[in-house]
PDB file of N, CA and C in Angstrom:
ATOM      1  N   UNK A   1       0.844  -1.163   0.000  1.00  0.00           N
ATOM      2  CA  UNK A   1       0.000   0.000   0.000  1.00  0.00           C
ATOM      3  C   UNK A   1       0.893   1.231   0.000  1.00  0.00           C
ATOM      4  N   UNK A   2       0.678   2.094  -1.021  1.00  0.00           N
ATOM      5  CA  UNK A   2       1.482   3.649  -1.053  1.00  0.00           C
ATOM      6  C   UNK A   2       0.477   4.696  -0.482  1.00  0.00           C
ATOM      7  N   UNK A   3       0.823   5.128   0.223  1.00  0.00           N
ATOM      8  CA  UNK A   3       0.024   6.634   0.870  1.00  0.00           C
ATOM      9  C   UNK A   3       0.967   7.761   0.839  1.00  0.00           C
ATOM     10  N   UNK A   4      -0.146   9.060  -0.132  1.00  0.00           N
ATOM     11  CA  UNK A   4       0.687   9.996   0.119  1.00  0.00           C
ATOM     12  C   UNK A   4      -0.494  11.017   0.369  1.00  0.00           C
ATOM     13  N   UNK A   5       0.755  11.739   1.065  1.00  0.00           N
ATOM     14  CA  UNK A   5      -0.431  13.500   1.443  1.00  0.00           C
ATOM     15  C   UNK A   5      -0.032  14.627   0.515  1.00  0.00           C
ATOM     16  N   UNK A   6      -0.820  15.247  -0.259  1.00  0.00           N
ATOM     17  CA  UNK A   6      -0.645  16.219  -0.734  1.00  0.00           C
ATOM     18  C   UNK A   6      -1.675  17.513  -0.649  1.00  0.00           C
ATOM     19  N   UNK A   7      -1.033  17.988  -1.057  1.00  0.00           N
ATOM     20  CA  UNK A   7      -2.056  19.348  -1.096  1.00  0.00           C
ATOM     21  C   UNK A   7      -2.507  20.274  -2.106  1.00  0.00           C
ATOM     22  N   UNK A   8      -3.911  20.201  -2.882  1.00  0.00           N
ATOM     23  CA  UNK A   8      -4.024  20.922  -4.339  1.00  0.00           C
ATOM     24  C   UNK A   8      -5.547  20.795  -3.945  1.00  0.00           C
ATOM     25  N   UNK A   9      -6.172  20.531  -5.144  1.00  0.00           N
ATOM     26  CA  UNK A   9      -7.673  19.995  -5.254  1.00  0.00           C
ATOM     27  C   UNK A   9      -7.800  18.681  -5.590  1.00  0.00           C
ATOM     28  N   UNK A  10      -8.649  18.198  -4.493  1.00  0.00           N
ATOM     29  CA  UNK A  10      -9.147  17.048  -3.923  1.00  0.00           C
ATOM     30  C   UNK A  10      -9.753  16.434  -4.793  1.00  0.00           C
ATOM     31  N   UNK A  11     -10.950  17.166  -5.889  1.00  0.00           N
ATOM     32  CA  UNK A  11     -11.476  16.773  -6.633  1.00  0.00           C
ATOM     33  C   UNK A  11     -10.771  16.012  -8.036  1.00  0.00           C
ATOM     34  N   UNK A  12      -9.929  16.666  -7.931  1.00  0.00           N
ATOM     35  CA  UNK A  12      -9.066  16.679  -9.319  1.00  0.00           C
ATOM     36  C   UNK A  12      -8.142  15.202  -9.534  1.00  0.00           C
ATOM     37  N   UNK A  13      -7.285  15.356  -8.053  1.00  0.00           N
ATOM     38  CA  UNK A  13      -6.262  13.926  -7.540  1.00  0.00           C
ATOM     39  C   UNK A  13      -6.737  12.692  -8.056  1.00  0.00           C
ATOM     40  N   UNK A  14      -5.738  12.346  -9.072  1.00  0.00           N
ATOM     41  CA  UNK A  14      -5.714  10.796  -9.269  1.00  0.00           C
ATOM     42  C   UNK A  14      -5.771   9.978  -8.485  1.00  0.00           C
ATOM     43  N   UNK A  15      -6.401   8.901  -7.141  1.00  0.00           N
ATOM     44  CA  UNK A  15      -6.018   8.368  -6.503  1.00  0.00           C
ATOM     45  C   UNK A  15      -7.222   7.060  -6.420  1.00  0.00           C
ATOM     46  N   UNK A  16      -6.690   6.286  -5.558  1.00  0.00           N
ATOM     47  CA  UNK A  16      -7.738   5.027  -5.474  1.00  0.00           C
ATOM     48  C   UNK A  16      -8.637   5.322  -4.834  1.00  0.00           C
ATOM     49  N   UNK A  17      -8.561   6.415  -3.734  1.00  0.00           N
ATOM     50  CA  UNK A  17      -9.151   6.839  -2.524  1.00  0.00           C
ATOM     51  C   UNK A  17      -9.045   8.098  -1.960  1.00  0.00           C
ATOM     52  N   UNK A  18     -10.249   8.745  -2.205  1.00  0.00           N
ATOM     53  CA  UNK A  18      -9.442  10.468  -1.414  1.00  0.00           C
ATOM     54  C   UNK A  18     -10.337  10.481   0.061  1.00  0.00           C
ATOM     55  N   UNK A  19      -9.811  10.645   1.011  1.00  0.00           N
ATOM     56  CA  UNK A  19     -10.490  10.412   2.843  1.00  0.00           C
ATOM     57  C   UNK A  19     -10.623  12.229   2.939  1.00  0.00           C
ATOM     58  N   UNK A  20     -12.190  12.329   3.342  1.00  0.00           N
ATOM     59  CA  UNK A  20     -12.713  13.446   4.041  1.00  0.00           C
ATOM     60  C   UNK A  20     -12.484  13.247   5.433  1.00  0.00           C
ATOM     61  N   UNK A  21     -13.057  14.557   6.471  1.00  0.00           N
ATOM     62  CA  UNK A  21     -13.307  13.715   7.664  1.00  0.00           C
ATOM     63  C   UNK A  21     -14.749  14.955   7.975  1.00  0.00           C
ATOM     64  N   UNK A  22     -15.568  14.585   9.258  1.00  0.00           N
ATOM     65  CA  UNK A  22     -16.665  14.849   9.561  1.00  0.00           C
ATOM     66  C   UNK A  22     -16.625  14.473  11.070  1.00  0.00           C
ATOM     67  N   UNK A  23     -16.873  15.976  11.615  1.00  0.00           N
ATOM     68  CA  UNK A  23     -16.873  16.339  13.443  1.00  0.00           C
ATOM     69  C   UNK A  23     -18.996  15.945  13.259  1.00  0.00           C
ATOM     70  N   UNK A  24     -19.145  14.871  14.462  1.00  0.00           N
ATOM     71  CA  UNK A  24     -20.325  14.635  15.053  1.00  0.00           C
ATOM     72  C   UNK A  24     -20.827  16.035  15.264  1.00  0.00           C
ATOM     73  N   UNK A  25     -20.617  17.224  15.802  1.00  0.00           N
ATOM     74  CA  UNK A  25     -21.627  18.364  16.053  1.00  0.00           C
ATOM     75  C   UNK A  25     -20.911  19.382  14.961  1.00  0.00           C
ATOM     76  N   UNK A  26     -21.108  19.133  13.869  1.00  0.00           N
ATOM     77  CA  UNK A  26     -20.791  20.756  12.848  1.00  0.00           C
ATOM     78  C   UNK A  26     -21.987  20.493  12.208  1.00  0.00           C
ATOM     79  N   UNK A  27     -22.410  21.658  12.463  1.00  0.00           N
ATOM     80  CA  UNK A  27     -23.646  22.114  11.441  1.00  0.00           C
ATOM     81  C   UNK A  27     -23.920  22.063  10.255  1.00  0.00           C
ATOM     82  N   UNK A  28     -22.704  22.707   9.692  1.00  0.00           N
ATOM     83  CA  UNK A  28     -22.061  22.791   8.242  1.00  0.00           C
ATOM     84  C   UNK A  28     -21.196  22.325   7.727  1.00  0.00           C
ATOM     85  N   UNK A  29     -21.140  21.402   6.930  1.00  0.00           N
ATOM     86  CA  UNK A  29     -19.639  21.081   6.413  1.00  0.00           C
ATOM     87  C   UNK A  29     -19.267  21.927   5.793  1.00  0.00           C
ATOM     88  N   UNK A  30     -17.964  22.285   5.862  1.00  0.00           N
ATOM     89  CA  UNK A  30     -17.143  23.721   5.085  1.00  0.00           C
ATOM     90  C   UNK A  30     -15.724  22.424   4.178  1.00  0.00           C
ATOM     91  N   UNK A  31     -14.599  23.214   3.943  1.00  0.00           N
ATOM     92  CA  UNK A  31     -13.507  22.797   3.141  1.00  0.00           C
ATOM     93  C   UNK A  31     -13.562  21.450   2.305  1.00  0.00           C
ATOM     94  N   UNK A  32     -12.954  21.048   2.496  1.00  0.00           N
ATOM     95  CA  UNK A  32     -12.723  19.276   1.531  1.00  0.00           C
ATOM     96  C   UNK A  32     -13.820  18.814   1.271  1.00  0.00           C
ATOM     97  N   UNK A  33     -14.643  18.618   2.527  1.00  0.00           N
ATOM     98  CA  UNK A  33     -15.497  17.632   2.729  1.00  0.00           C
ATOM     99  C   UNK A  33     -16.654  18.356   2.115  1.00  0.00           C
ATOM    100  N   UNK A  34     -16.958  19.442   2.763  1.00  0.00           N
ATOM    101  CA  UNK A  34     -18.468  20.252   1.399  1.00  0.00           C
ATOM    102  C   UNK A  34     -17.899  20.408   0.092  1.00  0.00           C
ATOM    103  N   UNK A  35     -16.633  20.184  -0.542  1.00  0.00           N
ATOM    104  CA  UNK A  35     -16.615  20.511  -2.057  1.00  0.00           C
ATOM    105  C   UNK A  35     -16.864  18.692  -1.997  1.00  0.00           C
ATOM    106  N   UNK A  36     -16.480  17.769  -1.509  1.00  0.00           N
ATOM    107  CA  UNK A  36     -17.086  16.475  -1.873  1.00  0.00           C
ATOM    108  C   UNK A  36     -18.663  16.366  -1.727  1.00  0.00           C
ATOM    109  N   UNK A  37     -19.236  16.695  -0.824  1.00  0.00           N
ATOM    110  CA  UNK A  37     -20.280  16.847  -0.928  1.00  0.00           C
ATOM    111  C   UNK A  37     -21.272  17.112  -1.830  1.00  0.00           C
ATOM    112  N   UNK A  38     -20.816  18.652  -2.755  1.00  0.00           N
ATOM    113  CA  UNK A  38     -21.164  18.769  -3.558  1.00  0.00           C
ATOM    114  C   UNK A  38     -21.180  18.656  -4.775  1.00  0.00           C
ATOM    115  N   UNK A  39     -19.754  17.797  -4.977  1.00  0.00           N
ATOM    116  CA  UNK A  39     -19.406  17.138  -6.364  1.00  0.00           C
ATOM    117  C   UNK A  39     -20.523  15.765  -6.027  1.00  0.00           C
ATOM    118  N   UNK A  40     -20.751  15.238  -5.456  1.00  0.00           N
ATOM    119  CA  UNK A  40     -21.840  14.092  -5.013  1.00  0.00           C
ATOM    120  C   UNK A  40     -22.981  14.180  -5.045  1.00  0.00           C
ATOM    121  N   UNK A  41     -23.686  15.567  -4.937  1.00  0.00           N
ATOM    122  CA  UNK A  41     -24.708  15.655  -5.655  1.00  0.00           C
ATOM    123  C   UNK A  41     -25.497  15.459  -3.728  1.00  0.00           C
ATOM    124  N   UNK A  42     -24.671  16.043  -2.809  1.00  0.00           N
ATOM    125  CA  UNK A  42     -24.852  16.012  -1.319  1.00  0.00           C
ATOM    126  C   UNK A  42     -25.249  14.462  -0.723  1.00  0.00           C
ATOM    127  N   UNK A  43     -24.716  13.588  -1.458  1.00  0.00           N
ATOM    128  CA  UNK A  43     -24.461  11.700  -0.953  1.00  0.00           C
ATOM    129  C   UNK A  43     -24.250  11.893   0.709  1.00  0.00           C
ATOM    130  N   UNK A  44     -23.030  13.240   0.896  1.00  0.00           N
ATOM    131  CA  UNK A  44     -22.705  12.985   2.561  1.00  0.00           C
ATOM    132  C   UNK A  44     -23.886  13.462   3.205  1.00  0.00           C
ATOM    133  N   UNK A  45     -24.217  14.326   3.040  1.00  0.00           N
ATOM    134  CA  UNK A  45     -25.676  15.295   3.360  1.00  0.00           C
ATOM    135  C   UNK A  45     -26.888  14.335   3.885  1.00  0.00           C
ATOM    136  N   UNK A  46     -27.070  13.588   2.197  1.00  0.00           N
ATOM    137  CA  UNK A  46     -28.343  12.179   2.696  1.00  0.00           C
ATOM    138  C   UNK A  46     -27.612  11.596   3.987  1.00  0.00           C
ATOM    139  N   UNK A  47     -26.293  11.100   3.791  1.00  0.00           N
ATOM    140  CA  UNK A  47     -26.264   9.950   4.820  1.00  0.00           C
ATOM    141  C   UNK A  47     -26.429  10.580   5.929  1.00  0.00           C
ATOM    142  N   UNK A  48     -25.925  11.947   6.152  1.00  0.00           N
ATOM    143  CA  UNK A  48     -26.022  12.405   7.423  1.00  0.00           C
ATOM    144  C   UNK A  48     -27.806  12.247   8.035  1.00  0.00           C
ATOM    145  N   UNK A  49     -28.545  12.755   7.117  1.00  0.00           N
ATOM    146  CA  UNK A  49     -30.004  13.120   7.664  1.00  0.00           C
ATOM    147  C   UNK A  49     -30.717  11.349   7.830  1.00  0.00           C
ATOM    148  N   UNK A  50     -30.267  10.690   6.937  1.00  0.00           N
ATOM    149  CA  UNK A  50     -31.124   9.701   7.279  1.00  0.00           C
ATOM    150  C   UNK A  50     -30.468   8.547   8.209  1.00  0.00           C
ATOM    151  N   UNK A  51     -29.621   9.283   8.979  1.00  0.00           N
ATOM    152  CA  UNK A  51     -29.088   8.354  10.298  1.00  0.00           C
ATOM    153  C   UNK A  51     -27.555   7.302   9.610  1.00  0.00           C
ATOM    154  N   UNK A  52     -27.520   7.207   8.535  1.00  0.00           N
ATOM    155  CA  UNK A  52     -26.684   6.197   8.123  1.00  0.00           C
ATOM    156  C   UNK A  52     -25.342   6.593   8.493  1.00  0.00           C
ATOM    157  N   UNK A  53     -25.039   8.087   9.188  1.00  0.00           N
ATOM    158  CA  UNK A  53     -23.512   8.223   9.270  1.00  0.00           C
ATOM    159  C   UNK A  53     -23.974   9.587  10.272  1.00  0.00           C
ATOM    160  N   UNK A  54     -22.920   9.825  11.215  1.00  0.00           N
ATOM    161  CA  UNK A  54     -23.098  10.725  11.826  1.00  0.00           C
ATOM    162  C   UNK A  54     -22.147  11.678  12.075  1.00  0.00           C
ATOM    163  N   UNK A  55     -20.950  10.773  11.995  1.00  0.00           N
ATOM    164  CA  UNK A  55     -19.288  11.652  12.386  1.00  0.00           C
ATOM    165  C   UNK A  55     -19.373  10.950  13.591  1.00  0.00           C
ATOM    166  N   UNK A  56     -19.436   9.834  14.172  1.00  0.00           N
ATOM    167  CA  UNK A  56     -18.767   9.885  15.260  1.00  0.00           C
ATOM    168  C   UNK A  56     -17.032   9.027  14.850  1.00  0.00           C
ATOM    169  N   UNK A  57     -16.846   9.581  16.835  1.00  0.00           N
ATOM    170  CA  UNK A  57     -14.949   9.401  16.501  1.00  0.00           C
ATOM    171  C   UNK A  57     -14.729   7.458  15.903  1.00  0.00           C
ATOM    172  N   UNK A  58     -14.548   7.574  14.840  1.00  0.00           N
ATOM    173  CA  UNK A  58     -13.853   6.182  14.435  1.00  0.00           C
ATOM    174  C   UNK A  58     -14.967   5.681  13.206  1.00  0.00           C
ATOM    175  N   UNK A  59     -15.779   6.137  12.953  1.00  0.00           N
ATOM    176  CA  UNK A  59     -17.023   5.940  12.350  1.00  0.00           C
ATOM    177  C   UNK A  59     -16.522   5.979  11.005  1.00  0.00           C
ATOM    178  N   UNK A  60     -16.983   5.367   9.705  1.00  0.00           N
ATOM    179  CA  UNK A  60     -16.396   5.722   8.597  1.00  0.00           C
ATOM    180  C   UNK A  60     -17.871   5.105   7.357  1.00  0.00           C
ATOM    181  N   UNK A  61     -17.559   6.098   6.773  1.00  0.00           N
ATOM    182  CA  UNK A  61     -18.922   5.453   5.575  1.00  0.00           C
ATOM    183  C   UNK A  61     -17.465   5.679   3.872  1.00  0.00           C
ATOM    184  N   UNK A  62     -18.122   4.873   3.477  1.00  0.00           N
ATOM    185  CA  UNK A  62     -17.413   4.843   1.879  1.00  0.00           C
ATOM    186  C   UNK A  62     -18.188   5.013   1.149  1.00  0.00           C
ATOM    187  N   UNK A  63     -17.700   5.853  -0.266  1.00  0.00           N
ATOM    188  CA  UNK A  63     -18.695   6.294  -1.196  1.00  0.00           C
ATOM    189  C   UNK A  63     -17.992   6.271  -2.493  1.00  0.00           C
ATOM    190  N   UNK A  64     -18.997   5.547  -3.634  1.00  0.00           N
ATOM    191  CA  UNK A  64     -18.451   6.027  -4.697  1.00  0.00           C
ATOM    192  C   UNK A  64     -19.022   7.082  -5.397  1.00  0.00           C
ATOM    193  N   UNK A  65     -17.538   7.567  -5.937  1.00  0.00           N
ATOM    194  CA  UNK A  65     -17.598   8.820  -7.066  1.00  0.00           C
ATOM    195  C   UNK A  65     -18.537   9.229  -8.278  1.00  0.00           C
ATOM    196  N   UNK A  66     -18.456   7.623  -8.749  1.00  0.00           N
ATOM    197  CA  UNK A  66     -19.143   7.898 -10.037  1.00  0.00           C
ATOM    198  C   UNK A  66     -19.135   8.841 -11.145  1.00  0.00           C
ATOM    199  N   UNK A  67     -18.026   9.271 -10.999  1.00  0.00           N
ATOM    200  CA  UNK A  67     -16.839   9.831 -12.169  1.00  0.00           C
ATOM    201  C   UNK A  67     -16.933  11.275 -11.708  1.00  0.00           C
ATOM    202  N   UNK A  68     -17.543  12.175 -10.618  1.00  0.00           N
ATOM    203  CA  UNK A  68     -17.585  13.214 -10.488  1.00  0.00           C
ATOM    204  C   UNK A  68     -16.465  13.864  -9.770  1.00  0.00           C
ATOM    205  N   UNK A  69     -15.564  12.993  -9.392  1.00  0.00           N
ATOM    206  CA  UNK A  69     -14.061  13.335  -8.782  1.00  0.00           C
ATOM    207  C   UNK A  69     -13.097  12.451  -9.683  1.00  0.00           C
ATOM    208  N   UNK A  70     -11.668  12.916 -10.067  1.00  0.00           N
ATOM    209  CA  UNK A  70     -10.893  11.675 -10.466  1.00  0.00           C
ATOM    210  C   UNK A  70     -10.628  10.260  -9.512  1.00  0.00           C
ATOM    211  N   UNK A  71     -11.057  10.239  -8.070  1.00  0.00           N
ATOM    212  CA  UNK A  71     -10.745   9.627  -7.530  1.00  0.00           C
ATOM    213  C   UNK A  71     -11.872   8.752  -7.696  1.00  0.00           C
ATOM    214  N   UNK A  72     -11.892   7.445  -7.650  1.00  0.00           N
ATOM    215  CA  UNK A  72     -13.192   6.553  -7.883  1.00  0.00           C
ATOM    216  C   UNK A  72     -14.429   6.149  -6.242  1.00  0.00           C
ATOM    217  N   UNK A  73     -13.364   6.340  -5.552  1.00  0.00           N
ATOM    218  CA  UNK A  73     -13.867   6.253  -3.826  1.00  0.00           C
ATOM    219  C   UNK A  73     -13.447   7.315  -3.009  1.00  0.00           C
ATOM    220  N   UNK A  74     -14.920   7.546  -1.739  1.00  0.00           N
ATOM    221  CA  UNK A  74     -14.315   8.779  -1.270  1.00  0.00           C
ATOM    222  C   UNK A  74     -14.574   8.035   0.268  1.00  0.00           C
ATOM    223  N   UNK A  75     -13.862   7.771   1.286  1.00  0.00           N
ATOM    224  CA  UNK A  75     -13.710   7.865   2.588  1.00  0.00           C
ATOM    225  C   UNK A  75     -14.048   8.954   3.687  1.00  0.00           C
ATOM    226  N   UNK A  76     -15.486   8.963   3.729  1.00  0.00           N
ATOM    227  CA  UNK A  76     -15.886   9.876   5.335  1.00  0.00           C
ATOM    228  C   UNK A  76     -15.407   9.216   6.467  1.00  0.00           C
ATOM    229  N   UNK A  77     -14.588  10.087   7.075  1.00  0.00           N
ATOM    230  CA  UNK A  77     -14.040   9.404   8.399  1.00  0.00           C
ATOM    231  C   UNK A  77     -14.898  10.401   9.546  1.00  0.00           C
ATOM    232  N   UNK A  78     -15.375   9.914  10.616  1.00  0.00           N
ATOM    233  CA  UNK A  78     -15.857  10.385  12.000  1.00  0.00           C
ATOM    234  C   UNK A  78     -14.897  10.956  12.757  1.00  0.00           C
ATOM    235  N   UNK A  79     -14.884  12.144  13.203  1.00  0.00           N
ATOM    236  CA  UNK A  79     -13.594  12.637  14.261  1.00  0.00           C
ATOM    237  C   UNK A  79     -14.256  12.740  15.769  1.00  0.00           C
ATOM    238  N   UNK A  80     -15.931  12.122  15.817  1.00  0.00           N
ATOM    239  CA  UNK A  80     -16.656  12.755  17.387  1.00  0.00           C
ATOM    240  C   UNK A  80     -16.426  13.751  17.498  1.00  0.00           C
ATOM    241  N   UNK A  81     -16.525  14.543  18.648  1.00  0.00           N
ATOM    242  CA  UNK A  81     -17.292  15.901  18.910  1.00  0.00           C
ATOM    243  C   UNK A  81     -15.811  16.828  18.834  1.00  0.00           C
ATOM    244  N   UNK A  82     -16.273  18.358  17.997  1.00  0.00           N
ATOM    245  CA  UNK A  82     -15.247  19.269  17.938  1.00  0.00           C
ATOM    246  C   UNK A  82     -15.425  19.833  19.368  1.00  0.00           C
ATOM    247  N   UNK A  83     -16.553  20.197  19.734  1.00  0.00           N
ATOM    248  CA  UNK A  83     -16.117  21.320  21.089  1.00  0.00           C
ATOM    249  C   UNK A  83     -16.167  20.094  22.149  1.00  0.00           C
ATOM    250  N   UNK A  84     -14.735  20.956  23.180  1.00  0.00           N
ATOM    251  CA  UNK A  84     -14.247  20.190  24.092  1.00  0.00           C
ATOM    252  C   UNK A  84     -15.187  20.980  25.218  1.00  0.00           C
ATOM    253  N   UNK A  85     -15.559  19.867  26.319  1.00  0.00           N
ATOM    254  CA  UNK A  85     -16.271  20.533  27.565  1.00  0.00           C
ATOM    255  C   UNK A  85     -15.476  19.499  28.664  1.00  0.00           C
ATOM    256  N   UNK A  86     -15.312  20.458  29.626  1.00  0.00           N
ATOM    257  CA  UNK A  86     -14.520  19.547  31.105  1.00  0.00           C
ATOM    258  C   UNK A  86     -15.527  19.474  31.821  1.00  0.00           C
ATOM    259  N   UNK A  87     -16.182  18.497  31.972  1.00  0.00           N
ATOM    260  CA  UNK A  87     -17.097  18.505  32.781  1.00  0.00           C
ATOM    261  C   UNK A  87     -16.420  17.344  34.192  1.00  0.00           C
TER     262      UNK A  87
END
């Protein structure tokens, strides 16, 4: 297995696999993950509303492209909750 990190547009990258990630409490998806979103035609969006994916930490849904990214699969990864509380 070769893994590399780069940095350009996501959409564009030749790869087997391009990995988003997704915080359990954001309202909005913003950067990487909303331009995948919306090259998908909002695929992450459905899964979010109809329970099938939520973001939690370790959680992961796979999706194909269907030619709307060069990459053929896209990896939502779960990060659980952005705001920290000390309770």
């Amino acid at each position: 297995m070769n893994i590399e990190v780069k940095q350009g547009d996501l959409l564009a990258f030749p790869a087997d696999l391009a990995v988003v990630n997704l915080f359990s409490d954001v309202k909005e998806m913003t950067g990487a993950t909303a331009a995948v979103d919306r090259a998908l035609n909002g695929d992450i969006t459905a899964a979010v509303k109809l329970g099938d994916f939520n973001g939690k930490k370790g959680e992961t849904l796979l999706l194909y492209t269907r030619g709307a990214m060069a990459a053929p699969r896209v990896l939502i990864v779960g990060l659980g909750c952005l705001l920290y509380t000390s309770d």
